[in-house]
Protein backbone atom coordinates (compact mmCIF):
# COMPACT_ATOMS: atom_id res chain seq x y z
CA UNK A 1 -3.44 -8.02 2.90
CA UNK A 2 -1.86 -6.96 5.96
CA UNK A 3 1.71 -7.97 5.14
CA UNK A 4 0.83 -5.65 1.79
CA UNK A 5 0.14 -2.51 4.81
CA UNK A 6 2.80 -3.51 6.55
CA UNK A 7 5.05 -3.35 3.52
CA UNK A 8 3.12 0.08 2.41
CA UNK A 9 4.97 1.80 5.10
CA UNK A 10 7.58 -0.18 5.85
CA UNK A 11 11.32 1.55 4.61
CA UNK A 12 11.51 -1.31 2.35
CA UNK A 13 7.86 -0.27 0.52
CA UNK A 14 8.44 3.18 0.73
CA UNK A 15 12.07 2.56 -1.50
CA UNK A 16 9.96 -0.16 -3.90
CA UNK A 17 7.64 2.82 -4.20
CA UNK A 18 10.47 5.87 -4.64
CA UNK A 19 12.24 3.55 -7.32
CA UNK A 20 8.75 3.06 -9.06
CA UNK A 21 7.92 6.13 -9.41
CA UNK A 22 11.01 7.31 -10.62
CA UNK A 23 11.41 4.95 -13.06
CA UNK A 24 7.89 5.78 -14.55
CA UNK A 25 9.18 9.26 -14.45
CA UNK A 26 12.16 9.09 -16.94
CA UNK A 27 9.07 6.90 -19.20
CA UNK A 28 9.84 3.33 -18.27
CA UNK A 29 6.09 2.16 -18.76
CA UNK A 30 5.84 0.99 -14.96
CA UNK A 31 2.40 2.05 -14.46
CA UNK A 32 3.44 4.62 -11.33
CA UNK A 33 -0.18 5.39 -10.95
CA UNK A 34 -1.53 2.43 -9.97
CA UNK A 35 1.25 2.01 -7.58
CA UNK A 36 0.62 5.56 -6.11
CA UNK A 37 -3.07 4.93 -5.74
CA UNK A 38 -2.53 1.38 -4.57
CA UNK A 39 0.47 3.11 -1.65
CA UNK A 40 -2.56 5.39 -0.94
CA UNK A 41 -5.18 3.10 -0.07
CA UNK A 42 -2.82 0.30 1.86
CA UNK A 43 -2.02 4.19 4.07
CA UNK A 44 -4.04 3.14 7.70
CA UNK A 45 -3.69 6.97 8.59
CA UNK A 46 -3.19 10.36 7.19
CA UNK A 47 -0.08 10.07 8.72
CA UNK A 48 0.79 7.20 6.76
CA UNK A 49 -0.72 8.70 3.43
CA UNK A 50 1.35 11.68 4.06
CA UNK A 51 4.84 9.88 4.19
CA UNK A 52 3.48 7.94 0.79
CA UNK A 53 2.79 11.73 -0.58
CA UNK A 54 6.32 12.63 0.08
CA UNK A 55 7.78 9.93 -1.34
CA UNK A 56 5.99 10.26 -4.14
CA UNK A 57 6.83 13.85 -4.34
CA UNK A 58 10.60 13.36 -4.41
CA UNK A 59 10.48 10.21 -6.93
CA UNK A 60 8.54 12.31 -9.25
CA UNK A 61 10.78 16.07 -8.97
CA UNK A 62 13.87 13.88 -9.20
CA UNK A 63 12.66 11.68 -12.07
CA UNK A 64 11.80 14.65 -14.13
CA UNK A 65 14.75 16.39 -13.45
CA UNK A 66 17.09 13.41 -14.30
CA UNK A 67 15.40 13.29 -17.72
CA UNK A 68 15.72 16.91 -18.31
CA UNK A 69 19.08 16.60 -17.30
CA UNK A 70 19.85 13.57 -19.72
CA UNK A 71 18.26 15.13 -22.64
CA UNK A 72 19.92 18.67 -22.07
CA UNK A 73 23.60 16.73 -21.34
CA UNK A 74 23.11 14.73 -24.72
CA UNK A 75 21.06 17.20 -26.74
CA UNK A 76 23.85 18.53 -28.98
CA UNK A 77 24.47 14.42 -30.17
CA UNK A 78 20.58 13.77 -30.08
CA UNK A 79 19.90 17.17 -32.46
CA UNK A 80 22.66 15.82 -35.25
CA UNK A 81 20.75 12.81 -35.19
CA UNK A 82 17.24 14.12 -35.57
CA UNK A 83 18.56 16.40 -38.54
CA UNK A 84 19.56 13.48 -40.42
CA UNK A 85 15.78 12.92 -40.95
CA UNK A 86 13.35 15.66 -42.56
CA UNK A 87 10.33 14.19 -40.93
CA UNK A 88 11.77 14.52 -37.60
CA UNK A 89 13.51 18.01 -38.09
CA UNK A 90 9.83 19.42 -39.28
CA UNK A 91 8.46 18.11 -35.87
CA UNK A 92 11.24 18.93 -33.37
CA UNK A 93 10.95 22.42 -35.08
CA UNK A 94 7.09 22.47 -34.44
CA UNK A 95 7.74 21.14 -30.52
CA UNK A 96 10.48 23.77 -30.03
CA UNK A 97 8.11 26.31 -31.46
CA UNK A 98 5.21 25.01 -28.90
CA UNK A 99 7.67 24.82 -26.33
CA UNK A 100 8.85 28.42 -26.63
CA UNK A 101 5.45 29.49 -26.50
CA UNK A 102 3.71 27.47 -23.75
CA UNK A 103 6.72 26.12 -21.93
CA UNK A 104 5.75 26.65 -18.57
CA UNK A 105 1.77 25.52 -19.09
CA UNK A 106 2.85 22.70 -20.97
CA UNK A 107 5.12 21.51 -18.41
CA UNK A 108 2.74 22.22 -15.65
CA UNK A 109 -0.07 20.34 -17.12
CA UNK A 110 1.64 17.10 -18.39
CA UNK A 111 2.52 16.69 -14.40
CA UNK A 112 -0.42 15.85 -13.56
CA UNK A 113 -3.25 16.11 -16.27
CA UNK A 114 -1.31 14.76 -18.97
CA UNK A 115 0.46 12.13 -17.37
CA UNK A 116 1.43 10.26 -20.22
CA UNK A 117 3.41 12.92 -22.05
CA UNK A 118 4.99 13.77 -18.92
CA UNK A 119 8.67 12.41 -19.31
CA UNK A 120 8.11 13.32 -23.23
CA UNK A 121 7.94 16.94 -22.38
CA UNK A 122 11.05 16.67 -19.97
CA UNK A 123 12.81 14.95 -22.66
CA UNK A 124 11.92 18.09 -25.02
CA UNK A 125 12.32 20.62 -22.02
CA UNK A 126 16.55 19.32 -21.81
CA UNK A 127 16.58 18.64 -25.45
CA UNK A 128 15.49 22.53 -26.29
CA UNK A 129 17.44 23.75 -23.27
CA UNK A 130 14.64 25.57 -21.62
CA UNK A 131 15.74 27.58 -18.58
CA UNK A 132 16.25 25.05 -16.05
CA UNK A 133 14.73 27.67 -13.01
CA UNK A 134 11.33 27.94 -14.73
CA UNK A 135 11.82 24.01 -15.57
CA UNK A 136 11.91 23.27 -11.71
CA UNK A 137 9.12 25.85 -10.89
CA UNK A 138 6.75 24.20 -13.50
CA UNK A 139 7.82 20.81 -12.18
CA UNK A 140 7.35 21.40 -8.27
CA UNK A 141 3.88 23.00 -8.78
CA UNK A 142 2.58 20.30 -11.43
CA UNK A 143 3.72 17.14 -9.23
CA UNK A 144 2.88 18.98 -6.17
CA UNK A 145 -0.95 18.39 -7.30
CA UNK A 146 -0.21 15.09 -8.90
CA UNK A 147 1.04 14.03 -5.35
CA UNK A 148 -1.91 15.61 -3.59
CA UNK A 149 -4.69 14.00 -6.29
CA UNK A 150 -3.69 10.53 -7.22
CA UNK A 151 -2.50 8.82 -3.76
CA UNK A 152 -6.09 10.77 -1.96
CA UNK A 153 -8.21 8.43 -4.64
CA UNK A 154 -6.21 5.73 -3.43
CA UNK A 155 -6.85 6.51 0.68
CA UNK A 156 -10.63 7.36 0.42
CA UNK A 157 -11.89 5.12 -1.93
CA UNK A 158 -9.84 2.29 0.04
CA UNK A 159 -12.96 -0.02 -0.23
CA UNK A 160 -13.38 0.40 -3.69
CA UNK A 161 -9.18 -0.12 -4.50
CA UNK A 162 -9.06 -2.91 -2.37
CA UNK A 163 -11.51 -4.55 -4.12
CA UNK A 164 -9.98 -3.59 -7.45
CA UNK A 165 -6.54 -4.62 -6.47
CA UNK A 166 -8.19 -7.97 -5.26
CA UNK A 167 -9.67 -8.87 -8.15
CA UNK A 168 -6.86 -8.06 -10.65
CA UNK A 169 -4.72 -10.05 -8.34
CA UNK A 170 -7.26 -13.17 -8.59
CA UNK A 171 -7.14 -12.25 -12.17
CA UNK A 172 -3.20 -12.63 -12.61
CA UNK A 173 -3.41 -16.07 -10.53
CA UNK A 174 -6.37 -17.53 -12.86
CA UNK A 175 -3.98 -16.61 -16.26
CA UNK A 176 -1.33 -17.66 -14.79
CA UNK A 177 -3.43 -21.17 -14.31
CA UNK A 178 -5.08 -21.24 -17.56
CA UNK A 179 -1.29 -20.64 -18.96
CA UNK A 180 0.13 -23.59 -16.70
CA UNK A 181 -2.65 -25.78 -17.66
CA UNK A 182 -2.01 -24.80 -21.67
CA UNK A 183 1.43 -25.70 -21.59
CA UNK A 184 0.95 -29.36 -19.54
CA UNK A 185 -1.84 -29.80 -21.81
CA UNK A 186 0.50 -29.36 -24.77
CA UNK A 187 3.35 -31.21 -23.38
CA UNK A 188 1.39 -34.13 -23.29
CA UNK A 189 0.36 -34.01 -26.73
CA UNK A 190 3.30 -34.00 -27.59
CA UNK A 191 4.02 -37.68 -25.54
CA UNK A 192 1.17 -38.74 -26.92
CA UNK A 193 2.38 -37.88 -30.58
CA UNK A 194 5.60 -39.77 -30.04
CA UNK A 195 4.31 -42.70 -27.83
CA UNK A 196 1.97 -43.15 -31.28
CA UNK A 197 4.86 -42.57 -33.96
C-alpha cells in the first residue's frame, strides 16, 4: 500500500493518472472514475489531493476538447456517412435539434452528472459544430465540479476505498487462481486422455 501512495504522487502516477483520464475522456471505457477516486484516497494531504484535482482537471478539459476537435475536423466525412442510413439521419437530426436547444445544459451536465454520455456529447458538440467558446465554458464549469466531487469521495472516505480497493484486488488475485488452476486442471486431462488412447 505504501508504494501505491508513493506512486499516487509520484510524477510517474500523476502521468498514469493524466493519460487515464484522458483516455476515458475521448470514451475509451477505462473506468477514469475509479482511478480518480482511488488517486483521491491514496492523497496523504490536501495538498496532495489538490495536485490529483489538477491533474484531473487538465486530463478531463483536454480530453473533451480533443474529441470535440476530432469530431468537428472530420464532421463533413462523418455526416456523408450517417446520411447513407435513414435510421441514423432521423436521430442525428433529433440530437442536433436537442443540441441547439440545450447545448450548453447538456454539455454542462454530462461533465459530471452524466458521466457516461460525456465524450458522446463532445462527439455531437464537434460533429454539429457548436460554437467552440460556449463549448469550453460548458466544459470548464462541468469538469470543474467533476474534479471537485469525485477525487473528495475518494480522500474522505479513505477507510472505506481502501478497503474497497483491497478487496477487489484480493478478488482479481483469487480469479486469476481459479483461472490458473482451470487451465492445469484441463491440461492434464488432456495427458491423461492421450496416456489412455
Amino acid at each position: 500500500m505504501i508504494d501505491l501512495i508513493a506512486l499516487s504522487t509520484s510524477a510517474q502516477g500523476l502521468l498514469i493518472l493524466f493519460l487515464w483520464v484522458y483516455s476515458s475522456s475521448l470514451g475509451i471505457p477505462l473506468g477514469a472514475l475509479f482511478a480518480i477516486m482511488s488517486f483521491g484516497a491514496l492523497a496523504s494531504t490536501p495538498q496532495e489531493l489538490g495536485i490529483v484535482m489538477v491533474t484531473v482537471f487538465l486530463a478531463t478539459v483536454l480530453g473533451d476538447l480533443t474529441a470535440y476537435g476530432l469530431a468537428r475536423y472530420f464532421s463533413g466525412r462523418i455526416m456523408k456517412k450517417i446520411k447513407t442510413y435513414r435510421f441514423m439521419e432521423k436521430n442525428e437530426a433529433l440530437a442536433r435539434k436537442m443540441l441547439e436547444r440545450y447545448e450548453i445544459k447538456i454539455i454542462f451536465f454530462t461533465r459530471f452528472a452524466l458521466t457516461g454520455l460525456c465524450s458522446i456529447v463532445s462527439y455531437l458538440s464537434g460533429l454539429q459544430k457548436i460554437n467552440k467558446k460556449k463549448f469550453l465554458l460548458a466544459v470548464i464549469l462541468g469538469e470543474g465540479i467533476y474534479t471537485i466531487i469525485y477525487p473528495l469521495i475518494g480522500f474522505f472516505f479513505k477507510e472505506t476505498w481502501n478497503e474497497l480497493i483491497q478487496i477487489i484486488s484480493n478478488g482479481f488475485i483469487i480469479i486469476a487462481l481459479i483461472l490458473l488452476a482451470g487451465i492445469i486442471i484441463k491440461k492434464r486431462l488432456k495427458a491423461r486422455k492421450k496416456q489412455v488412447a
